[in-house]
N, C-alpha and C. Protein backbone atom coordinates (compact mmCIF):
# COMPACT_ATOMS: atom_id res chain seq x y z
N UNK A 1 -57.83 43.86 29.49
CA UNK A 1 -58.97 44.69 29.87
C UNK A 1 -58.72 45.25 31.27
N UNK A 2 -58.54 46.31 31.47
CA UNK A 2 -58.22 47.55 32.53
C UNK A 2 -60.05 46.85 33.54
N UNK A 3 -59.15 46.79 34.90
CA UNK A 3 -60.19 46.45 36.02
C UNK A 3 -59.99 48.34 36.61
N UNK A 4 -61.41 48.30 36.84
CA UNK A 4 -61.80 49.80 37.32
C UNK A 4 -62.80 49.50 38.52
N UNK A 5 -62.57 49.25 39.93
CA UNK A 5 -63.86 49.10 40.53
C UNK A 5 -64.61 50.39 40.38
N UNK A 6 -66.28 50.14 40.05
CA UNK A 6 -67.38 50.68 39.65
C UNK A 6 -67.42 51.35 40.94
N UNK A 7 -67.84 53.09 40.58
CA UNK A 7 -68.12 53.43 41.81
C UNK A 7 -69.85 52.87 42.55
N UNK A 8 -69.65 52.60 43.81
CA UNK A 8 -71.38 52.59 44.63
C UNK A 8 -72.11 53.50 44.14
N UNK A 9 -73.24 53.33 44.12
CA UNK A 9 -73.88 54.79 44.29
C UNK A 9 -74.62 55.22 45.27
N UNK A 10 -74.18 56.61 45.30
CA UNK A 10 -74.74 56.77 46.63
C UNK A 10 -75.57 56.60 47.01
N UNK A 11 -75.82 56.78 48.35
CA UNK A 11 -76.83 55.99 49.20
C UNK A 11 -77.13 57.58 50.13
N UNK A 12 -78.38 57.65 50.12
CA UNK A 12 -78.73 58.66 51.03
C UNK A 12 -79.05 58.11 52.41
N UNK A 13 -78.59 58.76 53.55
CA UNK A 13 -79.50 58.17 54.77
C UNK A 13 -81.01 58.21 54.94
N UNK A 14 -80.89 57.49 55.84
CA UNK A 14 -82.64 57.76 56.44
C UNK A 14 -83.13 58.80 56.97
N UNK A 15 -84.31 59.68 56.47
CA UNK A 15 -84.41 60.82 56.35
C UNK A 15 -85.32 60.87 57.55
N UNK A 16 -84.98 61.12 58.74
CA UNK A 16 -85.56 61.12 60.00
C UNK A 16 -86.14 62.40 60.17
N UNK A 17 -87.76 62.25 60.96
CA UNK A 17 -88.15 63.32 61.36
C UNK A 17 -87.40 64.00 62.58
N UNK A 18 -86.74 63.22 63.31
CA UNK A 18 -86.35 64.03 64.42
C UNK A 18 -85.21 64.36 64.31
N UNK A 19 -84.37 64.29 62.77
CA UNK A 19 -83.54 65.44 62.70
C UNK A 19 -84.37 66.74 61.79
N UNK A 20 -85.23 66.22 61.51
CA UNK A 20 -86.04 67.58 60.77
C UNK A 20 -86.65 68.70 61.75
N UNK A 21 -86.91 67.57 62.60
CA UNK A 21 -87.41 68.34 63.86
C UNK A 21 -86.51 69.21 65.07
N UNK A 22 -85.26 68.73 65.08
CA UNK A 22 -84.66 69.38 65.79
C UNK A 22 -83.49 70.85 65.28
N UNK A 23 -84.05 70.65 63.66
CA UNK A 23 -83.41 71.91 62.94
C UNK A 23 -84.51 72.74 62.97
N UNK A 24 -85.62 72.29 62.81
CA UNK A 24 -86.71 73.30 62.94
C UNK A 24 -86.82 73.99 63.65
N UNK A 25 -86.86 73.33 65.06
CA UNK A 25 -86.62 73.58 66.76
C UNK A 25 -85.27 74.60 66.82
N UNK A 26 -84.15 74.63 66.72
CA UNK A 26 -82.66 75.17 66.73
C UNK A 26 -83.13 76.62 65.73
N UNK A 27 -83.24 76.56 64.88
CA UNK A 27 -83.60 77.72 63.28
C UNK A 27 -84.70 78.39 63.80
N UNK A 28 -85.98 77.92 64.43
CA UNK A 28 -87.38 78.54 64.47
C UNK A 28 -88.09 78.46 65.33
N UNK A 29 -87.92 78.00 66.37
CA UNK A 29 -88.93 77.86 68.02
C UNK A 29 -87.61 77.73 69.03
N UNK A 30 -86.80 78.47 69.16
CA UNK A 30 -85.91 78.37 70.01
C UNK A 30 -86.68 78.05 71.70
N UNK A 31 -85.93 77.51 72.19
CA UNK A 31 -86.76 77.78 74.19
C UNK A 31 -87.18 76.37 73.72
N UNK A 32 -88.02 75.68 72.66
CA UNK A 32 -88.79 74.81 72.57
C UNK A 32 -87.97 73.08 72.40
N UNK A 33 -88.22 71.85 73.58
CA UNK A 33 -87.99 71.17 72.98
C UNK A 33 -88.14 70.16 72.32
N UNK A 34 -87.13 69.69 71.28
CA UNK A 34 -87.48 69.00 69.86
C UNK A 34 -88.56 67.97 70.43
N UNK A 35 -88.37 67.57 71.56
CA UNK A 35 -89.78 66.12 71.55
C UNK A 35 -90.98 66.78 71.73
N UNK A 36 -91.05 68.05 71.63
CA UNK A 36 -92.40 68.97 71.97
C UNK A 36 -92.93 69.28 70.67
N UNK A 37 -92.73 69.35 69.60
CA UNK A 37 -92.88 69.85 68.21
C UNK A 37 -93.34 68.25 67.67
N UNK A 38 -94.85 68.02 67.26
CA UNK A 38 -95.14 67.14 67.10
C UNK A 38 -94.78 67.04 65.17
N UNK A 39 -95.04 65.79 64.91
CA UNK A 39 -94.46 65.42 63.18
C UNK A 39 -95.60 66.47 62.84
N UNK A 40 -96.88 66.49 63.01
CA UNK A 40 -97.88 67.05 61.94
C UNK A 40 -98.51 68.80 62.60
N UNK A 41 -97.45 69.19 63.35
CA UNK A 41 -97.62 70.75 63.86
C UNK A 41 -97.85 71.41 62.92
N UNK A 42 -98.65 72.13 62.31
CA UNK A 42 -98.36 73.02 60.99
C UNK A 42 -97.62 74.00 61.49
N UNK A 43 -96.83 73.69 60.92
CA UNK A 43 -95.58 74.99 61.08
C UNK A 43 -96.14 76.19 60.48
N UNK A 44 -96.62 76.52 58.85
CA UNK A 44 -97.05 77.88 58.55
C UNK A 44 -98.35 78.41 59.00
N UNK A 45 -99.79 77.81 59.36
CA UNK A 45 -100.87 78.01 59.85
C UNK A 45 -100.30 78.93 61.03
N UNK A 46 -99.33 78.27 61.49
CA UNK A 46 -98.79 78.49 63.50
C UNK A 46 -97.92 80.09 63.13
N UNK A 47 -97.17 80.49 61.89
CA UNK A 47 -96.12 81.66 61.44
C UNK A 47 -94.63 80.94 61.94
N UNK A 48 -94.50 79.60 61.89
CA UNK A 48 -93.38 79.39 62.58
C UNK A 48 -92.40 79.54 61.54
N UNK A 49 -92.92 79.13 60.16
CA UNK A 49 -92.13 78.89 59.10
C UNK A 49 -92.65 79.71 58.23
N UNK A 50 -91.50 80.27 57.06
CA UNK A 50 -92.38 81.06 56.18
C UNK A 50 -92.09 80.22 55.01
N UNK A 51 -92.05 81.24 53.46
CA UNK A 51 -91.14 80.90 52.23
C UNK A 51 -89.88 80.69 52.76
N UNK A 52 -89.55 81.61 53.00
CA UNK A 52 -87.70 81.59 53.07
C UNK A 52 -87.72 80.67 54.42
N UNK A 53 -88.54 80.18 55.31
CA UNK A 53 -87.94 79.60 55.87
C UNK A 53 -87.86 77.91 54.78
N UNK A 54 -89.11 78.14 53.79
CA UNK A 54 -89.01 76.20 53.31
C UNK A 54 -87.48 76.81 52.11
N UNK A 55 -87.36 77.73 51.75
CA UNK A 55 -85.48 77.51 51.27
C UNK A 55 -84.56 77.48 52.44
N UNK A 56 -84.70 77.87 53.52
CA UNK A 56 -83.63 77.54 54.55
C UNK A 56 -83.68 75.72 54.62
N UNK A 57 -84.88 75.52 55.16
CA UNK A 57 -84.80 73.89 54.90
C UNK A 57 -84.95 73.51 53.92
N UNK A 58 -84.85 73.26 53.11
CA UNK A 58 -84.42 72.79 51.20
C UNK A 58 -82.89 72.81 51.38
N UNK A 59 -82.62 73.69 51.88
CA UNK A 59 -81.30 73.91 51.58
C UNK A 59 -80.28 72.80 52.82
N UNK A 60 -81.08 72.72 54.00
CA UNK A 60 -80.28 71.60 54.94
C UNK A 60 -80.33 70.52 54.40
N UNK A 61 -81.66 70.57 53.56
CA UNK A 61 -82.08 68.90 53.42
C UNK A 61 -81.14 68.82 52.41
N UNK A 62 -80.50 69.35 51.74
CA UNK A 62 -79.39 70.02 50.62
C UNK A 62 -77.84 69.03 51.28
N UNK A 63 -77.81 69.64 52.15
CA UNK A 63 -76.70 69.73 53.22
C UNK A 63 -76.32 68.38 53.94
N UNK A 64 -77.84 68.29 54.21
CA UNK A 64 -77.82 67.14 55.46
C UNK A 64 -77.57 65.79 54.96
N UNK A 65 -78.89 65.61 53.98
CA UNK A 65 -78.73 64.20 53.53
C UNK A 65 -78.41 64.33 51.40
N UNK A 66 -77.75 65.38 51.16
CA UNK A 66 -78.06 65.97 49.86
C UNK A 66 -78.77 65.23 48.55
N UNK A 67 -80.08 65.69 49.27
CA UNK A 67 -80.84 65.75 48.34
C UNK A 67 -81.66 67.05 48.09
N UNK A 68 -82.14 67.48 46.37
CA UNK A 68 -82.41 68.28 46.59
C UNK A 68 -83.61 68.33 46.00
N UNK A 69 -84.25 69.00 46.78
CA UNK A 69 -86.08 68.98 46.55
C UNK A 69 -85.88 70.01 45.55
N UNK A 70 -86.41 69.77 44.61
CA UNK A 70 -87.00 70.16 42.97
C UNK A 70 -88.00 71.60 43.12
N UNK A 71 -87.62 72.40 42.72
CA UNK A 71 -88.30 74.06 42.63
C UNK A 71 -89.85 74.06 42.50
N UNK A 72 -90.43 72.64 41.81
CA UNK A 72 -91.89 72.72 41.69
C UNK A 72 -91.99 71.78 42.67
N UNK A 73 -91.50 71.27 43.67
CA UNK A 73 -91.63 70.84 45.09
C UNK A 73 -91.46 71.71 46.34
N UNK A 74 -91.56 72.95 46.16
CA UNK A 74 -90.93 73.75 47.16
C UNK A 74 -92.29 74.66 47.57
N UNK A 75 -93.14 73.96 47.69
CA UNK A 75 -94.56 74.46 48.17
C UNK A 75 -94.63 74.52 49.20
N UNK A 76 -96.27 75.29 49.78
CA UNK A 76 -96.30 75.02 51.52
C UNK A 76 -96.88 73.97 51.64
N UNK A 77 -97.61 73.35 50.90
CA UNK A 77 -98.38 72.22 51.53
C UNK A 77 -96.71 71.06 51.53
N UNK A 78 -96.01 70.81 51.05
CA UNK A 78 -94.94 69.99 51.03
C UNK A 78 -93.82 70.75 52.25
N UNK A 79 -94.24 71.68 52.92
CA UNK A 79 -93.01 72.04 54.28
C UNK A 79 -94.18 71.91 55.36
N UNK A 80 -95.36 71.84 55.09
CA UNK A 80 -96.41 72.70 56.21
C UNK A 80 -95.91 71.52 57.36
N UNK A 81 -95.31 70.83 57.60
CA UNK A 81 -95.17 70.11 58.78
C UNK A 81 -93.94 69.16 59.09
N UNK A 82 -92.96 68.83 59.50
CA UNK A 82 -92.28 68.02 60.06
C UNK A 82 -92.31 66.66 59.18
N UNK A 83 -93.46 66.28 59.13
CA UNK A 83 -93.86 64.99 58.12
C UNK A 83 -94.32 65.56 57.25
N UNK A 84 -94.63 66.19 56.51
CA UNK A 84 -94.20 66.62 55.12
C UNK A 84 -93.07 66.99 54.62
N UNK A 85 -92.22 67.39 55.42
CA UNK A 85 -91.24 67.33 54.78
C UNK A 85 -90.84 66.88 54.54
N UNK A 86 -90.30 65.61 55.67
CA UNK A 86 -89.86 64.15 55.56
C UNK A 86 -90.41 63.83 54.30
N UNK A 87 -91.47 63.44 53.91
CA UNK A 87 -91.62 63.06 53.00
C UNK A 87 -91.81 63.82 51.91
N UNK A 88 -91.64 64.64 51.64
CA UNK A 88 -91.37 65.88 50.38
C UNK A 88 -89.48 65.17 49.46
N UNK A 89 -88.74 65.21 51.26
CA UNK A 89 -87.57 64.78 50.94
C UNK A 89 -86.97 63.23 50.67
N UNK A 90 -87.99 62.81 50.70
CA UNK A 90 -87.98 61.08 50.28
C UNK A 90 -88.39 60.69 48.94
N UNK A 91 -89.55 62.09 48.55
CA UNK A 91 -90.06 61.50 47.05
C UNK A 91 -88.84 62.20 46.38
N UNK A 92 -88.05 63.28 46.72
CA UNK A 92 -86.55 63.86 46.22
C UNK A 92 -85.52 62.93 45.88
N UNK A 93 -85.36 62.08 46.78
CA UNK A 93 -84.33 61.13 47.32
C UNK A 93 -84.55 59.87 46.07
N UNK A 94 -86.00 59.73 45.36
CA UNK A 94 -86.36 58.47 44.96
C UNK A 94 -86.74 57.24 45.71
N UNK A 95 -87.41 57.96 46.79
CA UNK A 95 -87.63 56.80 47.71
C UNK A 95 -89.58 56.87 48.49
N UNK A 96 -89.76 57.62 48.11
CA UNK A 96 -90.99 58.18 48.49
C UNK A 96 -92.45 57.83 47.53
N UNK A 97 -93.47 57.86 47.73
CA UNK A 97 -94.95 57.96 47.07
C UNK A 97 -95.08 59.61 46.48
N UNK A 98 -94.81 58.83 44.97
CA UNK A 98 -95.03 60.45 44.11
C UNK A 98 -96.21 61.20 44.15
């Protein structure tokens, strides 16, 4: 019988707001810094973020920790803030409150 070590499976990191926050900051409030942008800022109420900006971030969170938030997850109430996203990208991940 052929030994095959089983691959791990992957493991996503910990999906930190203050890297969410400091792409937000870098991409969309330039001048501004990241410890100034609180978790629950509404980003779209404020125009900081639009649509295309929640596919620009879909797409890091893609990148960053790859996972990918699901097309009927790609709402504003699930980007409107720093901590929503975070956790938009945790219930993605399988790790989050559905």
């Amino acid at each position: 019988m052929p030994t095959h070590p089983h691959a791990a499976p992957a493991t996503v990191p910990d999906i930190s707001e203050e890297d969410i926050a400091a792409f937000v900051v870098e991409r969309f409030l330039p001048g501004v810094a990241t410890v100034e942008l609180d978790a629950e800022y509404d980003l779209l109420a404020t125009a900081v973020i639009d649509s295309l900006a929640v596919l620009r971030i879909a797409g890091w969170l893609a990148d960053r920790y790859r996972v990918v938030v699901p097309d009927a997850e790609l709402t504003t109430r699930n980007f409107r803030s720093v901590r929503a996203i975070r956790n938009t990208a945790e219930r993605a991940a399988g790790r989050g409150p559905a």
